[in-house]
N, C-alpha and C. Protein backbone atom coordinates (compact mmCIF):
# COMPACT_ATOMS: atom_id res chain seq x y z
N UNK A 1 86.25 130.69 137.78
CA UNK A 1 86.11 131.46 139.01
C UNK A 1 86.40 132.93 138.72
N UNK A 2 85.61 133.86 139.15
CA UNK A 2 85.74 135.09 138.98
C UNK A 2 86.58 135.55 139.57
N UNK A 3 87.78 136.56 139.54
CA UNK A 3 89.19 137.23 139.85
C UNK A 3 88.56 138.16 141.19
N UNK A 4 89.59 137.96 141.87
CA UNK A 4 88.83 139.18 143.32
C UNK A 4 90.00 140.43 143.10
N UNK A 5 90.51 140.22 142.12
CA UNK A 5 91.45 142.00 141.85
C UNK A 5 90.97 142.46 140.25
N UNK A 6 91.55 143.55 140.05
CA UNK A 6 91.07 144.28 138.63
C UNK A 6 92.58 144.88 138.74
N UNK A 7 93.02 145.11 137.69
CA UNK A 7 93.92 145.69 137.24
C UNK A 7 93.77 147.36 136.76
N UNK A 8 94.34 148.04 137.49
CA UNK A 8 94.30 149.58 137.69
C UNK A 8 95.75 150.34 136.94
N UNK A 9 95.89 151.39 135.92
CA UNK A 9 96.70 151.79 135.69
C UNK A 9 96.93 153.39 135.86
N UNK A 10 98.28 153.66 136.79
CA UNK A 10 98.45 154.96 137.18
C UNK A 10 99.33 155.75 135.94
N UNK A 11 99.06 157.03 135.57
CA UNK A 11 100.00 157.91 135.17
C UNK A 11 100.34 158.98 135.86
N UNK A 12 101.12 159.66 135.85
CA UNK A 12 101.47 160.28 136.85
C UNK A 12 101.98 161.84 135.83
N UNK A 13 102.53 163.14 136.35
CA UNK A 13 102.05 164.24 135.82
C UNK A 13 103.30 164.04 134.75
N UNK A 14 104.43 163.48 135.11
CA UNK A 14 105.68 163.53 134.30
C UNK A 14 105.66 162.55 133.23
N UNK A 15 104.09 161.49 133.30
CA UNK A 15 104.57 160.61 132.48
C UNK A 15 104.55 159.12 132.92
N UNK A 16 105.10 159.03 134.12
CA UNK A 16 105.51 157.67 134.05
C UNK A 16 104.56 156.80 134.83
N UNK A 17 104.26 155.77 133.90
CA UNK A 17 103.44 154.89 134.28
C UNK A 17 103.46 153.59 134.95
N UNK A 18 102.58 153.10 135.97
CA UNK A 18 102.21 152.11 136.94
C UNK A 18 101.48 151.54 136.76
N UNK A 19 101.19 150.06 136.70
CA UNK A 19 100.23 149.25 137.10
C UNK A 19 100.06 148.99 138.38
N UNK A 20 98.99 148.41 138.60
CA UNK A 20 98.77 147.62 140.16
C UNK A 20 97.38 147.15 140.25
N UNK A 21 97.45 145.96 141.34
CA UNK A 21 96.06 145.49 140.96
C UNK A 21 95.42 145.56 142.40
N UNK A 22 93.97 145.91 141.84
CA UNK A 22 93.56 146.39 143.15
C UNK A 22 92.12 145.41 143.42
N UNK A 23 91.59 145.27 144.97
CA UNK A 23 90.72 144.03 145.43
C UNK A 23 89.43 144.79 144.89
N UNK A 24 88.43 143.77 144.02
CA UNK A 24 87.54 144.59 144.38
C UNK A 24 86.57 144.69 145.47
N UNK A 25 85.81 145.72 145.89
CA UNK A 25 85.40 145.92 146.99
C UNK A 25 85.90 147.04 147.92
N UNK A 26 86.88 147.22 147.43
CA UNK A 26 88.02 148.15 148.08
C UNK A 26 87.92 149.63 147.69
N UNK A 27 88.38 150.47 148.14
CA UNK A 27 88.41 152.05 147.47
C UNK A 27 89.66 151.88 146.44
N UNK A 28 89.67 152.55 145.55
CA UNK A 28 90.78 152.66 144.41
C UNK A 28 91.74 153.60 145.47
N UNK A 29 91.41 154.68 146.01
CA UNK A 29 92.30 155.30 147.12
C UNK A 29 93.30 153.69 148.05
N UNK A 30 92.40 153.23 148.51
CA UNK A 30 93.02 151.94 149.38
C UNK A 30 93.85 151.41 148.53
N UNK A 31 93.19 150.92 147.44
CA UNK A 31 94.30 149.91 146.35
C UNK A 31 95.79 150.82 146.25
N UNK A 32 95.38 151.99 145.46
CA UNK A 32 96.46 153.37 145.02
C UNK A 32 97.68 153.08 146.34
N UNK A 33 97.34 153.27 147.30
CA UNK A 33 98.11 153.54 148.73
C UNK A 33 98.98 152.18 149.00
N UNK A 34 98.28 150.52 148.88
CA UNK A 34 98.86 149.60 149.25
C UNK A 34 99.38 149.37 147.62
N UNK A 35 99.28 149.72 146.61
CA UNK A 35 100.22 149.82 145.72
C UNK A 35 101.64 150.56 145.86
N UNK A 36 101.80 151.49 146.40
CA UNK A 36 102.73 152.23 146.33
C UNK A 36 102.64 153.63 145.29
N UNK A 37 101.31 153.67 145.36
CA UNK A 37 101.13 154.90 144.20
C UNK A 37 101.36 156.18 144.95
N UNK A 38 102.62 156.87 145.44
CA UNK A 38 102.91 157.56 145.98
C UNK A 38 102.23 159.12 145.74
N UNK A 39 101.49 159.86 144.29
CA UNK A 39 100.95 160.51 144.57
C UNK A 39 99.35 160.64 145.18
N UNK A 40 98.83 159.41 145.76
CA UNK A 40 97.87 159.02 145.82
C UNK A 40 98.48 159.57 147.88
N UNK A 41 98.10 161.08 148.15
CA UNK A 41 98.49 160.89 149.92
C UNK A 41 97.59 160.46 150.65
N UNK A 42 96.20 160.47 150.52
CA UNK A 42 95.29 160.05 150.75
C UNK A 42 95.10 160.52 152.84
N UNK A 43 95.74 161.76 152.45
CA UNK A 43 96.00 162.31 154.31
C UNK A 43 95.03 161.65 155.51
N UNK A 44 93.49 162.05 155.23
CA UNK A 44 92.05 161.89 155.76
C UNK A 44 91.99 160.20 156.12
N UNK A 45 92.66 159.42 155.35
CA UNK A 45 92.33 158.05 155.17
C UNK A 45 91.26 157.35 154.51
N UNK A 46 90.40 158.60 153.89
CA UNK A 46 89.26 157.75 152.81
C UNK A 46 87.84 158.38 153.66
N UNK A 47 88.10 159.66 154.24
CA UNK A 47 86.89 160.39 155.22
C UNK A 47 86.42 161.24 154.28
N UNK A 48 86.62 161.66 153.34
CA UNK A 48 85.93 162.70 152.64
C UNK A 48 86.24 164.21 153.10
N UNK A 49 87.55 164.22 153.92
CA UNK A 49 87.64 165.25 154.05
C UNK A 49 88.97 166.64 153.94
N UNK A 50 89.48 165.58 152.59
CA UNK A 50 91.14 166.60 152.75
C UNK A 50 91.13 166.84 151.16
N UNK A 51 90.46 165.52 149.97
CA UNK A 51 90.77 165.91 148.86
C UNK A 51 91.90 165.79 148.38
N UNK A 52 92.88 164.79 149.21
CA UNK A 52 94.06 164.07 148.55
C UNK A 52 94.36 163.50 147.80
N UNK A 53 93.54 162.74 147.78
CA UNK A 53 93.55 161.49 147.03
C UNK A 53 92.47 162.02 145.09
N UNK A 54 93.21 163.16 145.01
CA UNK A 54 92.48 163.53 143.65
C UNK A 54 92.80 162.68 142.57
N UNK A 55 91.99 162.23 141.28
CA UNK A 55 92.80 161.81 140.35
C UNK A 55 91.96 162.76 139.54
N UNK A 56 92.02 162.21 137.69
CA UNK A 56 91.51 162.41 136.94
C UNK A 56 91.44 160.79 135.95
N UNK A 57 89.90 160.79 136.11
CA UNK A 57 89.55 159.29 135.67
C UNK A 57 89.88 159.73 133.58
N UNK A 58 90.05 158.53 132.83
CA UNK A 58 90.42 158.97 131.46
C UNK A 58 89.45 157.74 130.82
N UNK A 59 88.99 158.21 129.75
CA UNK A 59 88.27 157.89 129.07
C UNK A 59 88.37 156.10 128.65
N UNK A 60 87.42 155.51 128.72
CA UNK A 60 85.96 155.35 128.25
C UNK A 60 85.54 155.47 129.76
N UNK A 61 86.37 155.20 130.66
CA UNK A 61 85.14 155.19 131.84
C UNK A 61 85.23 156.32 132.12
N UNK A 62 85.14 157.71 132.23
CA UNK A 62 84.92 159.33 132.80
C UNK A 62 83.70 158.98 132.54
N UNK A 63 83.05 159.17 131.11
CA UNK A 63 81.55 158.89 130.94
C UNK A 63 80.85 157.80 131.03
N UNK A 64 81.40 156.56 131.65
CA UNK A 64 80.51 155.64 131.32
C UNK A 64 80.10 155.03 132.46
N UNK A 65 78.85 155.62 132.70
CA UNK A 65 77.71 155.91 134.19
C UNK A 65 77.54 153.95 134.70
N UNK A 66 77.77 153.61 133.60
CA UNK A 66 77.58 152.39 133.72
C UNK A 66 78.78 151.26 134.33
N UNK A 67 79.89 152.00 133.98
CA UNK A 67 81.25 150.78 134.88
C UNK A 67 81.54 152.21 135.82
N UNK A 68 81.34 153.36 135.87
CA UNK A 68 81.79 154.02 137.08
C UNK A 68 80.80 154.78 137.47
N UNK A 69 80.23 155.05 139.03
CA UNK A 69 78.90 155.96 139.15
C UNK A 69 79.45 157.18 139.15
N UNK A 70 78.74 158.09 139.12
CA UNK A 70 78.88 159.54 138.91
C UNK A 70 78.98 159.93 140.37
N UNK A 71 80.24 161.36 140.84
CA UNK A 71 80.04 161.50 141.89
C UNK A 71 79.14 162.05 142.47
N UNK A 72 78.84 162.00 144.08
CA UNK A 72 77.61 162.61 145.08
C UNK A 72 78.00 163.57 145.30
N UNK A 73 77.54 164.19 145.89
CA UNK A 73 76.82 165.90 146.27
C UNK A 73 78.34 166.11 147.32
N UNK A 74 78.32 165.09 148.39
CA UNK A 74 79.79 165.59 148.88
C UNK A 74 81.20 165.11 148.46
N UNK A 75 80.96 164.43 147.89
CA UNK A 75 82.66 164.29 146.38
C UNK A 75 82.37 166.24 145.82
N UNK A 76 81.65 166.10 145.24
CA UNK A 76 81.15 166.88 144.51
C UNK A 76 81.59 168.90 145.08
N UNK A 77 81.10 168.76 146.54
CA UNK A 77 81.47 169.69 147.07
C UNK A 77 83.23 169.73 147.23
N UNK A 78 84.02 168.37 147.80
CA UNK A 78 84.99 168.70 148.06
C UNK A 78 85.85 168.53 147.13
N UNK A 79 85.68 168.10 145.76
CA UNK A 79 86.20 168.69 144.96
C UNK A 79 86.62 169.93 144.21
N UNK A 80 85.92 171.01 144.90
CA UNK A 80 86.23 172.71 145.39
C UNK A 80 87.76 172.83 146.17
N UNK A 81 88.03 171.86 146.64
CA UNK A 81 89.36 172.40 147.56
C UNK A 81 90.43 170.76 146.93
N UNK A 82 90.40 170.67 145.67
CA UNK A 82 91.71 169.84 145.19
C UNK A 82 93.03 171.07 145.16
N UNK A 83 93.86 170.45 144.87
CA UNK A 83 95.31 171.55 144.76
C UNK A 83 95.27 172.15 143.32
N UNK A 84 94.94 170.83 142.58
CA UNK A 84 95.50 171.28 141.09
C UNK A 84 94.08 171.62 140.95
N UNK A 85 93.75 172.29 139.51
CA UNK A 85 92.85 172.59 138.73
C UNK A 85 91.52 170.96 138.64
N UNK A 86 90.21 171.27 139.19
CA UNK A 86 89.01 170.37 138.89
C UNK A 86 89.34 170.09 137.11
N UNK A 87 89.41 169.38 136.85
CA UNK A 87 88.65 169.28 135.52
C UNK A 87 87.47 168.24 135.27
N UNK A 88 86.89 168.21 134.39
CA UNK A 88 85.30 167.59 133.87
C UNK A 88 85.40 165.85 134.61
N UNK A 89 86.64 165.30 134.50
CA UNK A 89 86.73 164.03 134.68
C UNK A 89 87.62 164.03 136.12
N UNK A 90 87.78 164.89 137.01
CA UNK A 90 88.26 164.99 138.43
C UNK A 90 87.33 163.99 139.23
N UNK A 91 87.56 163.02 140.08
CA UNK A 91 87.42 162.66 141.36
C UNK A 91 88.07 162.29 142.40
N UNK A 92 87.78 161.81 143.42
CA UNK A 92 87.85 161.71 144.66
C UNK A 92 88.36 160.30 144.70
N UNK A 93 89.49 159.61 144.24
CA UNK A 93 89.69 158.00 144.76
C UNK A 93 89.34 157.26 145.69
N UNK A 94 88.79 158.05 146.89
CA UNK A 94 88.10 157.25 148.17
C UNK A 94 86.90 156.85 147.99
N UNK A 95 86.39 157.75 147.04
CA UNK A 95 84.66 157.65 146.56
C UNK A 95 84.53 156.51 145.52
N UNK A 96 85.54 155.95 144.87
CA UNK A 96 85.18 154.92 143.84
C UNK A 96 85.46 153.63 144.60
N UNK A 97 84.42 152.64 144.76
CA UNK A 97 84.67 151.58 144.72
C UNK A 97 84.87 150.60 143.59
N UNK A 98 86.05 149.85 143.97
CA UNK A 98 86.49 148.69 143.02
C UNK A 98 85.28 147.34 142.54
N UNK A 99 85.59 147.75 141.32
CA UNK A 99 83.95 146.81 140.42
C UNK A 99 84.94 145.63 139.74
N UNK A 100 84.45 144.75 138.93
CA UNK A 100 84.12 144.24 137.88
C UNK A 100 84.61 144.70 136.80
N UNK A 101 84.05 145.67 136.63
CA UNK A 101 83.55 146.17 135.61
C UNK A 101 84.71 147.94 135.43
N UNK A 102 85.24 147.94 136.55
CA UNK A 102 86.46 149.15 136.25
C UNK A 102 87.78 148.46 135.93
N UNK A 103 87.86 146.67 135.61
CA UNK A 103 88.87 146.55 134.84
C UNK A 103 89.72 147.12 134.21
N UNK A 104 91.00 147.46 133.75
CA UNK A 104 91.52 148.56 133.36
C UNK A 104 91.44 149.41 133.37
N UNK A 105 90.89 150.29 134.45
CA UNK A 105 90.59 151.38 134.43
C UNK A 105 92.17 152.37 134.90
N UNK A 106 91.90 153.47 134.21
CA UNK A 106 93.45 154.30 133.78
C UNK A 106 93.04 155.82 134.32
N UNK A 107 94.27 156.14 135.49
CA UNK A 107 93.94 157.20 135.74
C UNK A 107 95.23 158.35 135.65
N UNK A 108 94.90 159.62 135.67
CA UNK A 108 95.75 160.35 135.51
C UNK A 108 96.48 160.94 137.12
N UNK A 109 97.37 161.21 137.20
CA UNK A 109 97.65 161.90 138.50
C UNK A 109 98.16 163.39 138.41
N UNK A 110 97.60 164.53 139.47
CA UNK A 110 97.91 165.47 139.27
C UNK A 110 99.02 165.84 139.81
N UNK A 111 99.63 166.97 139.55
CA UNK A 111 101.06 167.02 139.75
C UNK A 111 101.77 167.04 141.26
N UNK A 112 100.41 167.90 142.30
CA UNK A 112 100.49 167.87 143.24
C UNK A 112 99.07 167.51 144.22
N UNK A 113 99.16 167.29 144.93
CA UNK A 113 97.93 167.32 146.22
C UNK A 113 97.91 168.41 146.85
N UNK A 114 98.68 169.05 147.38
CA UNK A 114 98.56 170.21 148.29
C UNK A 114 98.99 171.40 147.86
């Protein structure tokens, strides 16, 4: 029988690291939040419109179009108003839905949201 969670791993800016497992189907923002991933504020609630819920996705999946889609035009825009610095592998945790296929997927957290 196929697993209805994936296992998600947080780092956070100081270092210290979290697991938690999140449903798939779900936003990684949603999972982050009912984990207890406290820099995950996620203010908006998953509207696309505050840019809280920033991470930075880490490699193999940043590039790999294939276990994570690339963000849309409005991720894309409101990733202009994160706190910390965009970088190449910045998104939006409300915008990713939970796959299969983002199994272990490992993210970074920035130091602040606001």
């Amino acid at each position: 029988m196929l697993s209805r969670t994936i296992t998600l791993h947080f780092v956070s800016a100081d270092g210290r690291a979290s697991t938690i497992s999140g449903k798939i189907g779900k936003s990684l923002m949603q999972a982050a939040v009912a984990g207890g991933i406290s820099e995950v504020v996620a203010e908006c609630g998953g509207k696309l419109t505050c840019a809280t819920c920033h991470v930075y996705v880490r490699e193999p999946f940043a590039s790999d179009a294939a276990k994570l889609s690339p963000p849309g035009a409005e991720e894309l825009a409101m990733l202009a108003f994160t706190a910390m610095p965009r970088q190449a592998n910045s998104r939006l945790s409300c915008q990713i839905q939970l796959t299969p296929a983002l199994d272990g997927l490992t993210l970074e957290l920035p130091l602040s949201q606001y």
